[in-house]
Protein backbone atom coordinates (compact mmCIF):
# COMPACT_ATOMS: atom_id res chain seq x y z
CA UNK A 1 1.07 16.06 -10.91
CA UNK A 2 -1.54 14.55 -8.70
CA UNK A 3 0.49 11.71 -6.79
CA UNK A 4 -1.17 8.76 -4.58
CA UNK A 5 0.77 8.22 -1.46
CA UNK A 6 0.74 5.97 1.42
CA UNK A 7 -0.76 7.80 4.25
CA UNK A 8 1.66 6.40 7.15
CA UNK A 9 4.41 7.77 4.36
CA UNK A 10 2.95 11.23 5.38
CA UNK A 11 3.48 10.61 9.12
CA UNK A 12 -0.38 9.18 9.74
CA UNK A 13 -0.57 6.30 12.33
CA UNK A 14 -2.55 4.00 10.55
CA UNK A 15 -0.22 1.11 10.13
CA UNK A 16 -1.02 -2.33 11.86
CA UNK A 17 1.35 -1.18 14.73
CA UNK A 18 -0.31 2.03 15.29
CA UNK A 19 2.50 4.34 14.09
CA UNK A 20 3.76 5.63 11.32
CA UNK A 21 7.03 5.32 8.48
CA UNK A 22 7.12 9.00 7.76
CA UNK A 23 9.28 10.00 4.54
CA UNK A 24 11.26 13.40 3.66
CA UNK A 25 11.26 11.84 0.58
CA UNK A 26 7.97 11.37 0.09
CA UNK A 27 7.18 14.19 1.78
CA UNK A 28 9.20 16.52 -0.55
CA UNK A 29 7.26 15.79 -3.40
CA UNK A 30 4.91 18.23 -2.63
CA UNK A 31 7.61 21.10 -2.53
CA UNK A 32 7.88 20.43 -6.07
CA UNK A 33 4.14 21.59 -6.83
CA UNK A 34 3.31 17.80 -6.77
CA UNK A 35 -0.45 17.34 -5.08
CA UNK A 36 -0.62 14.17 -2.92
CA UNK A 37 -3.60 12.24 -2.22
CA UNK A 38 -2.94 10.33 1.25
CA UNK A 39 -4.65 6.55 1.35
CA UNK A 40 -4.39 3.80 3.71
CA UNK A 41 -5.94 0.98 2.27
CA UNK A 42 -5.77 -1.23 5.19
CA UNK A 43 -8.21 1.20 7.07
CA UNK A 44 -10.17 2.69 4.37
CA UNK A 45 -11.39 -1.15 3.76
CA UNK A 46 -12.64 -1.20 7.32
CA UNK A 47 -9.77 -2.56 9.58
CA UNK A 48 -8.85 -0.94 12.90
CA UNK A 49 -5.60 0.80 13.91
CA UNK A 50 -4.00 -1.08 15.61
CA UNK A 51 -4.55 -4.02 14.07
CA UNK A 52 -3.05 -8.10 13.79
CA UNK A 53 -0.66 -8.35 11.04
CA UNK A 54 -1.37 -9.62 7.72
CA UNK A 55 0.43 -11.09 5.09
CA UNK A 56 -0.47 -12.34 0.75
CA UNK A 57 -0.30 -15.82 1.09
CA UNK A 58 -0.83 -17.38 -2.56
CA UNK A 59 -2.69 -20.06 -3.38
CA UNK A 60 -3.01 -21.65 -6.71
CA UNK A 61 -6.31 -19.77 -7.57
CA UNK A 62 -5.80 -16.52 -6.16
CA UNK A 63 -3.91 -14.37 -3.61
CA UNK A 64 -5.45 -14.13 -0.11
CA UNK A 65 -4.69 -11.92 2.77
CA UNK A 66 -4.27 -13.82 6.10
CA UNK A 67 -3.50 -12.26 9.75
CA UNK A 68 -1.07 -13.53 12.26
CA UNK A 69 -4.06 -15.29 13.96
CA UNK A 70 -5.33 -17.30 10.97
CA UNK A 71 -8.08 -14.97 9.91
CA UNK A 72 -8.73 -14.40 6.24
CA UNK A 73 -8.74 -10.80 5.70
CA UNK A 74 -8.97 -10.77 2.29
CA UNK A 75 -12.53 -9.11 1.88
CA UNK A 76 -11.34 -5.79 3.84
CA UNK A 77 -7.64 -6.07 1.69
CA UNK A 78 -9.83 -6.06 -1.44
CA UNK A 79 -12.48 -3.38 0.01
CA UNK A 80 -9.31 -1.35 0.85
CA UNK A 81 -8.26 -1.85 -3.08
CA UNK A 82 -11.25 -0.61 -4.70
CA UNK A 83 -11.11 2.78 -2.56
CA UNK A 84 -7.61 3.35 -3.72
CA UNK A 85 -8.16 2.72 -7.66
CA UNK A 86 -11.27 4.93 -7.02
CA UNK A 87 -9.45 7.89 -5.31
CA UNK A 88 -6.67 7.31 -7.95
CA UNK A 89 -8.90 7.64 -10.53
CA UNK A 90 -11.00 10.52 -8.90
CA UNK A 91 -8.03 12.58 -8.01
CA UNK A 92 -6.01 12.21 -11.46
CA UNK A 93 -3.49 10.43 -10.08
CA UNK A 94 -1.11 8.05 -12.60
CA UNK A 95 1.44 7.46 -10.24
CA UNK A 96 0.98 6.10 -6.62
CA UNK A 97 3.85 6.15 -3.77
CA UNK A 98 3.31 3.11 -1.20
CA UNK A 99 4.87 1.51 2.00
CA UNK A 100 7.01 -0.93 1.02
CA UNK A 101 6.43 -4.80 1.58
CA UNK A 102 3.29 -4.47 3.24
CA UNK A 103 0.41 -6.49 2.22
CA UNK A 104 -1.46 -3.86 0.58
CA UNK A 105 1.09 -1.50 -0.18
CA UNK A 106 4.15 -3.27 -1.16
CA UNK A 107 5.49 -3.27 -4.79
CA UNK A 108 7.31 -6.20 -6.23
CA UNK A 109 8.26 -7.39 -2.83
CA UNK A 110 6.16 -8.58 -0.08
CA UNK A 111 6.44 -10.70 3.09
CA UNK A 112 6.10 -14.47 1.93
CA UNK A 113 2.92 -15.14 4.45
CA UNK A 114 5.05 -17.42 6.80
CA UNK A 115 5.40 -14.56 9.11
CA UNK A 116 9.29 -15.17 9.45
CA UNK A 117 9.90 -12.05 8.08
CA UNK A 118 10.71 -13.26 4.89
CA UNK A 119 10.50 -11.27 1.75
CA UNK A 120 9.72 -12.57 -2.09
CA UNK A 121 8.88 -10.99 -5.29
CA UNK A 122 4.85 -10.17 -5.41
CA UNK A 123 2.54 -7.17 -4.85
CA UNK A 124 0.35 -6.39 -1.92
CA UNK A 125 -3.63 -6.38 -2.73
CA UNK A 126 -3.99 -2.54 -3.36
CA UNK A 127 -0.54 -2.30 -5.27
CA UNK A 128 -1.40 -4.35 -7.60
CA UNK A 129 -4.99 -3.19 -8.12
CA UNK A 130 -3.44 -0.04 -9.19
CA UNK A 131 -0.78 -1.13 -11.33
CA UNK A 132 -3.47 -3.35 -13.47
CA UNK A 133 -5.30 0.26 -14.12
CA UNK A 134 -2.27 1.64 -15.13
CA UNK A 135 -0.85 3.90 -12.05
CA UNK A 136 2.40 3.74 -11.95
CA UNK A 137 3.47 2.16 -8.49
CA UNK A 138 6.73 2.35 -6.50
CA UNK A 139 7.27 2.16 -3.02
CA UNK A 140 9.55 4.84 -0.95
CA UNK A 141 12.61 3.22 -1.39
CA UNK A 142 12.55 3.98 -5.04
CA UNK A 143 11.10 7.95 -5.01
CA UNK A 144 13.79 8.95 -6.96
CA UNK A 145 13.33 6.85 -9.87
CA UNK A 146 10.26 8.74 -10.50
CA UNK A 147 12.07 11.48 -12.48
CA UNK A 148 10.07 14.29 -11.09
């Protein structure tokens, strides 16, 4: 199976911080013959490493993606989107592993855009673009649930 993963899952420091949230778990999928596709959404829609953190603030029309600083970063979120539903789709891949609660990533929860580190149910801008093609999305915590 041709899996989608989160690159900074794979140990590649391209999160906002500059590091990385490498995963055995995720990590072992490939000793099972899996294939996995690394993305990073956030820098494959043009945003630099490091970078100001972001959160999905919602507003009554739409979700948009705001940094730390008060700039609307939407366009690159979205940019960053499209790449991963087209390597998805390019690569085979129907199920995607991605980095929990971030605002591209995250599956089902997300920081709540107050920057107070508080979480709430939602899906970051790439997470969800996926799901609504049909990949299958979970985030590391819940590997195992995959069945594979």
């Amino acid at each position: 199976m041709h899996i989608l993963v989160s690159a900074c899952l794979l140990g590649e420091p391209c999160r906002y911080d500059g590091g990385s949230k490498p995963c055995a778990a995720v990590r072992s999928l490939s000793d099972g013959g899996h294939v996995l596709h690394p993305v990073c959404p956030e820098v494959d829609g043009g945003l630099p490493t490091p970078r100001v953190p972001c959160e999905v603030v919602e507003s009554s029309t739409d979700a948009r993606v705001v940094s730390a600083r008060g700039v609307d970063c939407t366009d690159a979120y979205r940019s960053g989107a499209r790449h991963a539903v087209e390597a998805a789709q390019r690569e085979g891949c129907s199920v995607a592993v991605l980095k929990a609660k971030s605002p591209a990533c995250g599956s089902g929860r997300i920081f709540d855009g107050t920057f107070s580190g508080v979480l709430r149910d939602g899906w970051g801008i790439a997470a969800a673009a996926l799901r609504d093609v049909g990949v299958r999305v979970v985030d590391e915590e819940h590997v195992a649930n995959l069945g594979l």
